[in-house]
PDB file of N, CA and C in Angstrom:
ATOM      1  N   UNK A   1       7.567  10.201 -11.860  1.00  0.00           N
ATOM      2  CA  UNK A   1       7.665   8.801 -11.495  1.00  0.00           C
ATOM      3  C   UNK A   1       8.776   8.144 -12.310  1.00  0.00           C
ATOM      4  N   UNK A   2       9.635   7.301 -11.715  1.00  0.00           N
ATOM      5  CA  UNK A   2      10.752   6.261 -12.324  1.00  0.00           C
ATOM      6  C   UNK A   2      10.325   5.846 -12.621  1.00  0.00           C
ATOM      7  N   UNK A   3      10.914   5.036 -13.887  1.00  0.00           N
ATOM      8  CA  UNK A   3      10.564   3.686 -14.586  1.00  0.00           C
ATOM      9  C   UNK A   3      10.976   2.325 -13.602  1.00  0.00           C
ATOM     10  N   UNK A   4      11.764   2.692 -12.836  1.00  0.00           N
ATOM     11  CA  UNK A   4      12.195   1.749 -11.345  1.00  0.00           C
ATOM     12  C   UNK A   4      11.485   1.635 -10.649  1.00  0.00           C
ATOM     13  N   UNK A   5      10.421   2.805 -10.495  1.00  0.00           N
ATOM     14  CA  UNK A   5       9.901   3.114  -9.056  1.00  0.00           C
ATOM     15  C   UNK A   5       8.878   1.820  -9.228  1.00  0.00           C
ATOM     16  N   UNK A   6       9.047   0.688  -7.852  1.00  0.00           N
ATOM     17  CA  UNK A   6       8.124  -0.377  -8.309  1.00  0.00           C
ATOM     18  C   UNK A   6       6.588  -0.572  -7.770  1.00  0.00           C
ATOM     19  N   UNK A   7       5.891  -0.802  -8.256  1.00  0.00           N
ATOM     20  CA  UNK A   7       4.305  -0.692  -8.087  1.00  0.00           C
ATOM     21  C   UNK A   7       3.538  -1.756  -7.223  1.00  0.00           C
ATOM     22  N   UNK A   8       2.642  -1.308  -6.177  1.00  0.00           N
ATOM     23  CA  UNK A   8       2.383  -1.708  -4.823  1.00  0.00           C
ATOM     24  C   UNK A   8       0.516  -2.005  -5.705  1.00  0.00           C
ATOM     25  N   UNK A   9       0.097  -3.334  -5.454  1.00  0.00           N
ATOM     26  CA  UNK A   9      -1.085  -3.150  -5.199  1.00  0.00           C
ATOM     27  C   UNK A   9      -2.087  -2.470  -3.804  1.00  0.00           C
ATOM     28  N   UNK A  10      -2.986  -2.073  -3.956  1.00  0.00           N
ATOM     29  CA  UNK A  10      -3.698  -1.146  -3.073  1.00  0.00           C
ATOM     30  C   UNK A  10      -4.941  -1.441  -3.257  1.00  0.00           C
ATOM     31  N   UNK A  11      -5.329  -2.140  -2.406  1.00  0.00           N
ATOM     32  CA  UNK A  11      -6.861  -2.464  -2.252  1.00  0.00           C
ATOM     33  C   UNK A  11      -8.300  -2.040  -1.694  1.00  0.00           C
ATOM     34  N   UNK A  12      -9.212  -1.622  -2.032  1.00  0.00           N
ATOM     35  CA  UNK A  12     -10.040  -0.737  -1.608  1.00  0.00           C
ATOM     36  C   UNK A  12     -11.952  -1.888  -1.569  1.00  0.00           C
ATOM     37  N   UNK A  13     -11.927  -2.603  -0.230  1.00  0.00           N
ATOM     38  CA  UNK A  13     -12.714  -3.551  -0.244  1.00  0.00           C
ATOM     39  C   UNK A  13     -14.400  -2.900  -0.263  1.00  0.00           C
ATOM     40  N   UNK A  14     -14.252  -1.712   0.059  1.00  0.00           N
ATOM     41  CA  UNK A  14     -15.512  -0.626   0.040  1.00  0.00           C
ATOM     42  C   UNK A  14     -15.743  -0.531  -1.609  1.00  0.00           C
ATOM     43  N   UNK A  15     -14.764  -0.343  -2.227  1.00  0.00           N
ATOM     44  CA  UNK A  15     -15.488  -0.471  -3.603  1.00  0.00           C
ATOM     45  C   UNK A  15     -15.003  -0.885  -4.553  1.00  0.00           C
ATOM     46  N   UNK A  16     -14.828  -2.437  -4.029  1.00  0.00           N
ATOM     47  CA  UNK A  16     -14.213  -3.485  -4.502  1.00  0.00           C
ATOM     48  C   UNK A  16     -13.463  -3.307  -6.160  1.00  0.00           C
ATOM     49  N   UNK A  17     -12.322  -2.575  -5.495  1.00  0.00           N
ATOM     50  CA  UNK A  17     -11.065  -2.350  -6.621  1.00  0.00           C
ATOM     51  C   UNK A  17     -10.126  -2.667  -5.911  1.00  0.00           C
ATOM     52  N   UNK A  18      -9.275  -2.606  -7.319  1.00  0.00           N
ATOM     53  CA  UNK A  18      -7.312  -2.985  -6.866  1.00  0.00           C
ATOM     54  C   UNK A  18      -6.919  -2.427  -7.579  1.00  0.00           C
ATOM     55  N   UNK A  19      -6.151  -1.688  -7.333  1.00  0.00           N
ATOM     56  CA  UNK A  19      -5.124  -0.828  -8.641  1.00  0.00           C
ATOM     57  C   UNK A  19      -3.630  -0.979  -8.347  1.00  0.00           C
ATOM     58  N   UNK A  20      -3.050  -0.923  -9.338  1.00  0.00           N
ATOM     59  CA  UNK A  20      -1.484  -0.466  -9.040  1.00  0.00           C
ATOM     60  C   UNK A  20      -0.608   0.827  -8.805  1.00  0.00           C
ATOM     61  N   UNK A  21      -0.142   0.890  -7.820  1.00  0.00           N
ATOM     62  CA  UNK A  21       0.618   2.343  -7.346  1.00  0.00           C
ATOM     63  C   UNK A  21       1.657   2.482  -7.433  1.00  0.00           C
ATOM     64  N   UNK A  22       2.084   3.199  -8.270  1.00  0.00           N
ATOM     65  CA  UNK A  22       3.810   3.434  -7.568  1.00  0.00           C
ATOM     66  C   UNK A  22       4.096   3.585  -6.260  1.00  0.00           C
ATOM     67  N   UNK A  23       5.074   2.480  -6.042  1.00  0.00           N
ATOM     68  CA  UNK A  23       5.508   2.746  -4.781  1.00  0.00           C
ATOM     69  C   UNK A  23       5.512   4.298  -4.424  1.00  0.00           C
ATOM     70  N   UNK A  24       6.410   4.904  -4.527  1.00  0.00           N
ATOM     71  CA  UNK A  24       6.853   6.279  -3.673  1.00  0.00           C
ATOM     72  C   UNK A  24       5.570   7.474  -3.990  1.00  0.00           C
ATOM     73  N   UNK A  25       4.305   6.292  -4.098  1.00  0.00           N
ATOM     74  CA  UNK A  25       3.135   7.212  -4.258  1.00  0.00           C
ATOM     75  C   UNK A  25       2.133   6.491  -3.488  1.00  0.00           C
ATOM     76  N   UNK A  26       2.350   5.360  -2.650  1.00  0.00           N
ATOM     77  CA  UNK A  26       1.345   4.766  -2.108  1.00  0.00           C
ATOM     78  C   UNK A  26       0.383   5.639  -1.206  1.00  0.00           C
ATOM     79  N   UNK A  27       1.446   6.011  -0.087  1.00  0.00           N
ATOM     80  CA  UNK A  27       0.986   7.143   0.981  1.00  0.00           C
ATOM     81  C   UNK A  27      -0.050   7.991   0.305  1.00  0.00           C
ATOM     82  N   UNK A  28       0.367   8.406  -0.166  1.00  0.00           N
ATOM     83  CA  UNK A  28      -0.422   9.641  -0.992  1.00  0.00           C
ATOM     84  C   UNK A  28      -1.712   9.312  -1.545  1.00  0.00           C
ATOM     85  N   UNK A  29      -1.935   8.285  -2.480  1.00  0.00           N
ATOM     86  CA  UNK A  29      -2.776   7.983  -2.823  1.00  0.00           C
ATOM     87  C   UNK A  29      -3.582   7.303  -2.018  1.00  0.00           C
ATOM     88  N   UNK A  30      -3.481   6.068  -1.364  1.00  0.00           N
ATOM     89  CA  UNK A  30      -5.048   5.736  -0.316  1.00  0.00           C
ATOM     90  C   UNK A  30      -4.968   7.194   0.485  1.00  0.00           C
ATOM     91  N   UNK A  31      -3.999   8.089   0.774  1.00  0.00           N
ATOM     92  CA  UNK A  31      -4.666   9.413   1.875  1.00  0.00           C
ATOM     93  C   UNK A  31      -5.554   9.753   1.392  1.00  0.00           C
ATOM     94  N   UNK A  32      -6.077  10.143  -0.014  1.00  0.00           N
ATOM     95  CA  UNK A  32      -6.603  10.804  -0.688  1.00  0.00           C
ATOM     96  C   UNK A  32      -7.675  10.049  -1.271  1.00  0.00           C
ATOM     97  N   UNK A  33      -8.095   9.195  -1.588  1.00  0.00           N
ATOM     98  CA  UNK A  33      -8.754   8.017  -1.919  1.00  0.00           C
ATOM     99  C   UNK A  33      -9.884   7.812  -0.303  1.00  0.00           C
ATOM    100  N   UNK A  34      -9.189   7.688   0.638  1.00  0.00           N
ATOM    101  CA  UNK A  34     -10.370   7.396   1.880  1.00  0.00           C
ATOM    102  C   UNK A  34     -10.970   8.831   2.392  1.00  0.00           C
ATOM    103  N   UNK A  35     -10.121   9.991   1.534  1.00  0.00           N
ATOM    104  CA  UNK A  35     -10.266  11.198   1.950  1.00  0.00           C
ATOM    105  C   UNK A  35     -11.489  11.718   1.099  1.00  0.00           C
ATOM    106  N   UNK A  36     -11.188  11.178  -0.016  1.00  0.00           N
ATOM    107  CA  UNK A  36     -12.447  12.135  -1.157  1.00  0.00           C
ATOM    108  C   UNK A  36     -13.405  11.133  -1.397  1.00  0.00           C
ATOM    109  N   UNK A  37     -13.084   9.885  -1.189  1.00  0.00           N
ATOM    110  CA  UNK A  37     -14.068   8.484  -1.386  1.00  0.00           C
ATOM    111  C   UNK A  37     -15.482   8.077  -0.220  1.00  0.00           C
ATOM    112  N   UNK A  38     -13.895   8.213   0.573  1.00  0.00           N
ATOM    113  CA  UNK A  38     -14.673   7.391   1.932  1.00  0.00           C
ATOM    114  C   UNK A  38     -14.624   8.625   3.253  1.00  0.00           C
ATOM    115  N   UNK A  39     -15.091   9.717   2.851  1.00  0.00           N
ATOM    116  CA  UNK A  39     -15.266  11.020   4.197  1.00  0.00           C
ATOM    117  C   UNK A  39     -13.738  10.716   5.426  1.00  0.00           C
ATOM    118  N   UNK A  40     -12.512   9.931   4.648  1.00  0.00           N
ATOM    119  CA  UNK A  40     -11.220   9.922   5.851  1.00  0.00           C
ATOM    120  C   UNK A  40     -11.578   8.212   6.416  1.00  0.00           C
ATOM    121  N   UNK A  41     -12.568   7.643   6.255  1.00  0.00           N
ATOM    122  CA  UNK A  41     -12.422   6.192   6.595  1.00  0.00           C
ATOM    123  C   UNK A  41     -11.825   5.257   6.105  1.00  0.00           C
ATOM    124  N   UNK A  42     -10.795   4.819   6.687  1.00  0.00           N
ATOM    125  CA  UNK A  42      -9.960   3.992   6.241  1.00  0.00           C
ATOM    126  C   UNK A  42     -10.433   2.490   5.730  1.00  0.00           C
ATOM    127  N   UNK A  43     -10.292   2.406   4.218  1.00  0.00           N
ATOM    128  CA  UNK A  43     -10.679   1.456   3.534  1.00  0.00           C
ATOM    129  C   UNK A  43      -9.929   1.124   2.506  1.00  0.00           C
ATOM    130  N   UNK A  44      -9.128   2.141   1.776  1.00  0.00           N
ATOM    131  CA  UNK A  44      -8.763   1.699   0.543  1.00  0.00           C
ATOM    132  C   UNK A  44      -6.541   1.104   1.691  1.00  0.00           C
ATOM    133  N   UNK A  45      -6.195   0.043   1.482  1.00  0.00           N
ATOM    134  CA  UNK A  45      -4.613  -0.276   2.361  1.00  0.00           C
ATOM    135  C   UNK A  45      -3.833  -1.072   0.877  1.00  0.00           C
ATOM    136  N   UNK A  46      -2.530  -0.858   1.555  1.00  0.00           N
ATOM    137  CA  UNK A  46      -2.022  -1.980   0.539  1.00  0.00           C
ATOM    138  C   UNK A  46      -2.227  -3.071   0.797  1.00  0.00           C
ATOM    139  N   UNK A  47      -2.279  -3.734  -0.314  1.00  0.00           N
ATOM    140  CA  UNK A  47      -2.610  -5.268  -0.169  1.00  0.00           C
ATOM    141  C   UNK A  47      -2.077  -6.067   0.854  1.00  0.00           C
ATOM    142  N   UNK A  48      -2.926  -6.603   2.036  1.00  0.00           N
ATOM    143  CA  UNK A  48      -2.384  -7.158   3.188  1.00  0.00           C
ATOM    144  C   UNK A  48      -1.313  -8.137   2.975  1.00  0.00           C
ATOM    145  N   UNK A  49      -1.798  -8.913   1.887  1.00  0.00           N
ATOM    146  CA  UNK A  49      -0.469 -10.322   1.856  1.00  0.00           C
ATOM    147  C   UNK A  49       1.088  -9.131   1.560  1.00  0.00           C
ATOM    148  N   UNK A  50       0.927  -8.522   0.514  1.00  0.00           N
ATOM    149  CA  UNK A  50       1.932  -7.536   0.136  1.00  0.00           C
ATOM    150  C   UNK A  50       2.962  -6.814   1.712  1.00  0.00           C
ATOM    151  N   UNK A  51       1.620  -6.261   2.321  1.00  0.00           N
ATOM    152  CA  UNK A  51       2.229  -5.424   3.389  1.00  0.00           C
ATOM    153  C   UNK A  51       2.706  -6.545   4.555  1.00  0.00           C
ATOM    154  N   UNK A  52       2.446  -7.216   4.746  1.00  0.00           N
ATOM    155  CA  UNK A  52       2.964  -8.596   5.465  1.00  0.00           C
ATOM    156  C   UNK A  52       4.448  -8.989   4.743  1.00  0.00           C
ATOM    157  N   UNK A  53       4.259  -9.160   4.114  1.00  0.00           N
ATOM    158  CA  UNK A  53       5.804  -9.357   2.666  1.00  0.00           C
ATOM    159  C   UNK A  53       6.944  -8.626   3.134  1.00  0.00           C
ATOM    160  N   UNK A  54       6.584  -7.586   3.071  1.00  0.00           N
ATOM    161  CA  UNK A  54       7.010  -6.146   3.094  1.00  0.00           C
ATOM    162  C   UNK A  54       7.724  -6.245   4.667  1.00  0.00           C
ATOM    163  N   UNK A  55       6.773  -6.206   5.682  1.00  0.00           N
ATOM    164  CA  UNK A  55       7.237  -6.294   7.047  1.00  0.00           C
ATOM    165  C   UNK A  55       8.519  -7.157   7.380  1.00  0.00           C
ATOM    166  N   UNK A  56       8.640  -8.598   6.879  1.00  0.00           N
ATOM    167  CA  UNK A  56       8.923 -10.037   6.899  1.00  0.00           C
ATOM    168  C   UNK A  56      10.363  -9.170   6.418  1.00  0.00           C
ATOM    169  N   UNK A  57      10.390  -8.879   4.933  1.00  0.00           N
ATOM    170  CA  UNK A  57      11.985  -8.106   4.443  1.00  0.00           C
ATOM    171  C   UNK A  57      12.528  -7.326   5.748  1.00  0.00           C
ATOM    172  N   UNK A  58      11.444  -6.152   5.572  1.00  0.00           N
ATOM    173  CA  UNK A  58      12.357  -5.296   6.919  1.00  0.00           C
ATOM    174  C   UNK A  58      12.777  -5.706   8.165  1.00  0.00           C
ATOM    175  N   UNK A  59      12.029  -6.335   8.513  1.00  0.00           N
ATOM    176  CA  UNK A  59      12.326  -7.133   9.755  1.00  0.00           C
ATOM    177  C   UNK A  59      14.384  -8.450   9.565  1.00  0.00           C
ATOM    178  N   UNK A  60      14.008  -9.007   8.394  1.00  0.00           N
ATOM    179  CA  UNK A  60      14.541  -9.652   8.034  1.00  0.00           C
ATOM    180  C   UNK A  60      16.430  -8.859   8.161  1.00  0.00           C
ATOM    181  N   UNK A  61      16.088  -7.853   6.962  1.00  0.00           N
ATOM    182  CA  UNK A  61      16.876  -6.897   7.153  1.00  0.00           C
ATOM    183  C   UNK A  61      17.738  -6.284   8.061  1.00  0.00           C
ATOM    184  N   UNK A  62      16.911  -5.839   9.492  1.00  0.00           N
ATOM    185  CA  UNK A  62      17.200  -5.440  10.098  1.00  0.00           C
ATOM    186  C   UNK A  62      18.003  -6.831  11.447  1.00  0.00           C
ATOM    187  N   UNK A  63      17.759  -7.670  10.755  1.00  0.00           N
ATOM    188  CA  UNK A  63      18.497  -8.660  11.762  1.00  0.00           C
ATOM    189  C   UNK A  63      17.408  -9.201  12.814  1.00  0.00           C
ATOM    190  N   UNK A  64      16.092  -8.720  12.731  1.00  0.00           N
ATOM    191  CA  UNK A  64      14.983  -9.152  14.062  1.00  0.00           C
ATOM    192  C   UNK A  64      14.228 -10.410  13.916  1.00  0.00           C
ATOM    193  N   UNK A  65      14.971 -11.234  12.270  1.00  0.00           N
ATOM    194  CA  UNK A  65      14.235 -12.331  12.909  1.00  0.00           C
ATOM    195  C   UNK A  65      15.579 -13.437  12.774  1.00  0.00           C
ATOM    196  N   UNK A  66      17.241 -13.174  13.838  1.00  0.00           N
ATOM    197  CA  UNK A  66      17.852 -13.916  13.468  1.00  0.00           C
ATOM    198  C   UNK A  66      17.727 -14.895  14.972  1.00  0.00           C
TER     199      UNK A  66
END
Protein backbone atom coordinates (compact mmCIF):
# COMPACT_ATOMS: atom_id res chain seq x y z
CA UNK A 1 0.00 0.00 0.00
CA UNK A 2 1.15 3.82 -0.86
CA UNK A 3 1.39 6.33 1.48
CA UNK A 4 -0.78 8.22 -1.46
CA UNK A 5 -3.01 5.53 -1.90
CA UNK A 6 -6.14 7.53 -0.45
CA UNK A 7 -8.62 5.89 1.99
CA UNK A 8 -12.40 5.26 1.17
CA UNK A 9 -14.79 4.87 4.07
CA UNK A 10 -16.80 1.51 3.81
CA UNK A 11 -19.77 0.96 5.62
CA UNK A 12 -21.22 -2.18 6.87
CA UNK A 13 -24.97 -1.31 8.31
CA UNK A 14 -25.41 -5.23 9.28
CA UNK A 15 -22.85 -4.72 11.83
CA UNK A 16 -22.91 -1.36 12.33
CA UNK A 17 -19.15 -0.43 11.49
CA UNK A 18 -17.13 1.98 9.34
CA UNK A 19 -13.68 1.51 8.65
CA UNK A 20 -11.17 3.04 6.45
CA UNK A 21 -9.82 1.37 3.20
CA UNK A 22 -7.35 2.03 0.99
CA UNK A 23 -8.59 2.97 -1.96
CA UNK A 24 -6.94 0.41 -4.46
CA UNK A 25 -8.23 -2.10 -1.80
CA UNK A 26 -11.84 -1.26 -1.58
CA UNK A 27 -13.05 -4.00 -4.10
CA UNK A 28 -11.35 -6.48 -2.34
CA UNK A 29 -12.22 -5.89 0.91
CA UNK A 30 -16.26 -5.51 1.14
CA UNK A 31 -15.83 -8.85 -1.53
CA UNK A 32 -14.55 -10.54 1.26
CA UNK A 33 -16.23 -8.99 4.21
CA UNK A 34 -20.02 -9.91 2.71
CA UNK A 35 -18.25 -13.12 1.71
CA UNK A 36 -16.95 -14.45 5.15
CA UNK A 37 -19.40 -12.08 7.23
CA UNK A 38 -22.51 -12.01 5.52
CA UNK A 39 -22.70 -15.80 3.45
CA UNK A 40 -22.03 -13.17 -0.15
CA UNK A 41 -24.94 -10.69 0.98
CA UNK A 42 -24.32 -7.55 0.12
CA UNK A 43 -24.06 -5.26 3.11
CA UNK A 44 -20.83 -4.02 3.92
CA UNK A 45 -20.61 -0.62 0.34
CA UNK A 46 -18.68 2.42 0.32
CA UNK A 47 -20.05 5.07 1.98
CA UNK A 48 -23.08 6.21 -0.13
CA UNK A 49 -22.54 10.08 0.29
CA UNK A 50 -18.72 9.17 -0.71
CA UNK A 51 -19.78 6.94 -3.72
CA UNK A 52 -22.24 9.66 -4.95
CA UNK A 53 -19.07 12.18 -4.66
CA UNK A 54 -17.19 9.94 -6.50
CA UNK A 55 -19.81 9.50 -9.44
CA UNK A 56 -20.48 13.55 -9.58
CA UNK A 57 -16.17 13.81 -10.30
CA UNK A 58 -16.34 11.16 -12.97
CA UNK A 59 -19.14 12.23 -14.54
CA UNK A 60 -17.87 15.76 -14.19
CA UNK A 61 -14.67 14.69 -15.75
CA UNK A 62 -15.81 13.09 -18.40
CA UNK A 63 -17.69 16.19 -19.70
CA UNK A 64 -21.48 14.50 -18.90
CA UNK A 65 -22.59 17.06 -16.85
CA UNK A 66 -21.64 20.08 -19.27
Amino acid sequence: MSSDDPTVPVLCEACETTTEVPLSEVAETIRRHNENVHDGEEHAQVDPTIAEHLQDLVARDMGLLD
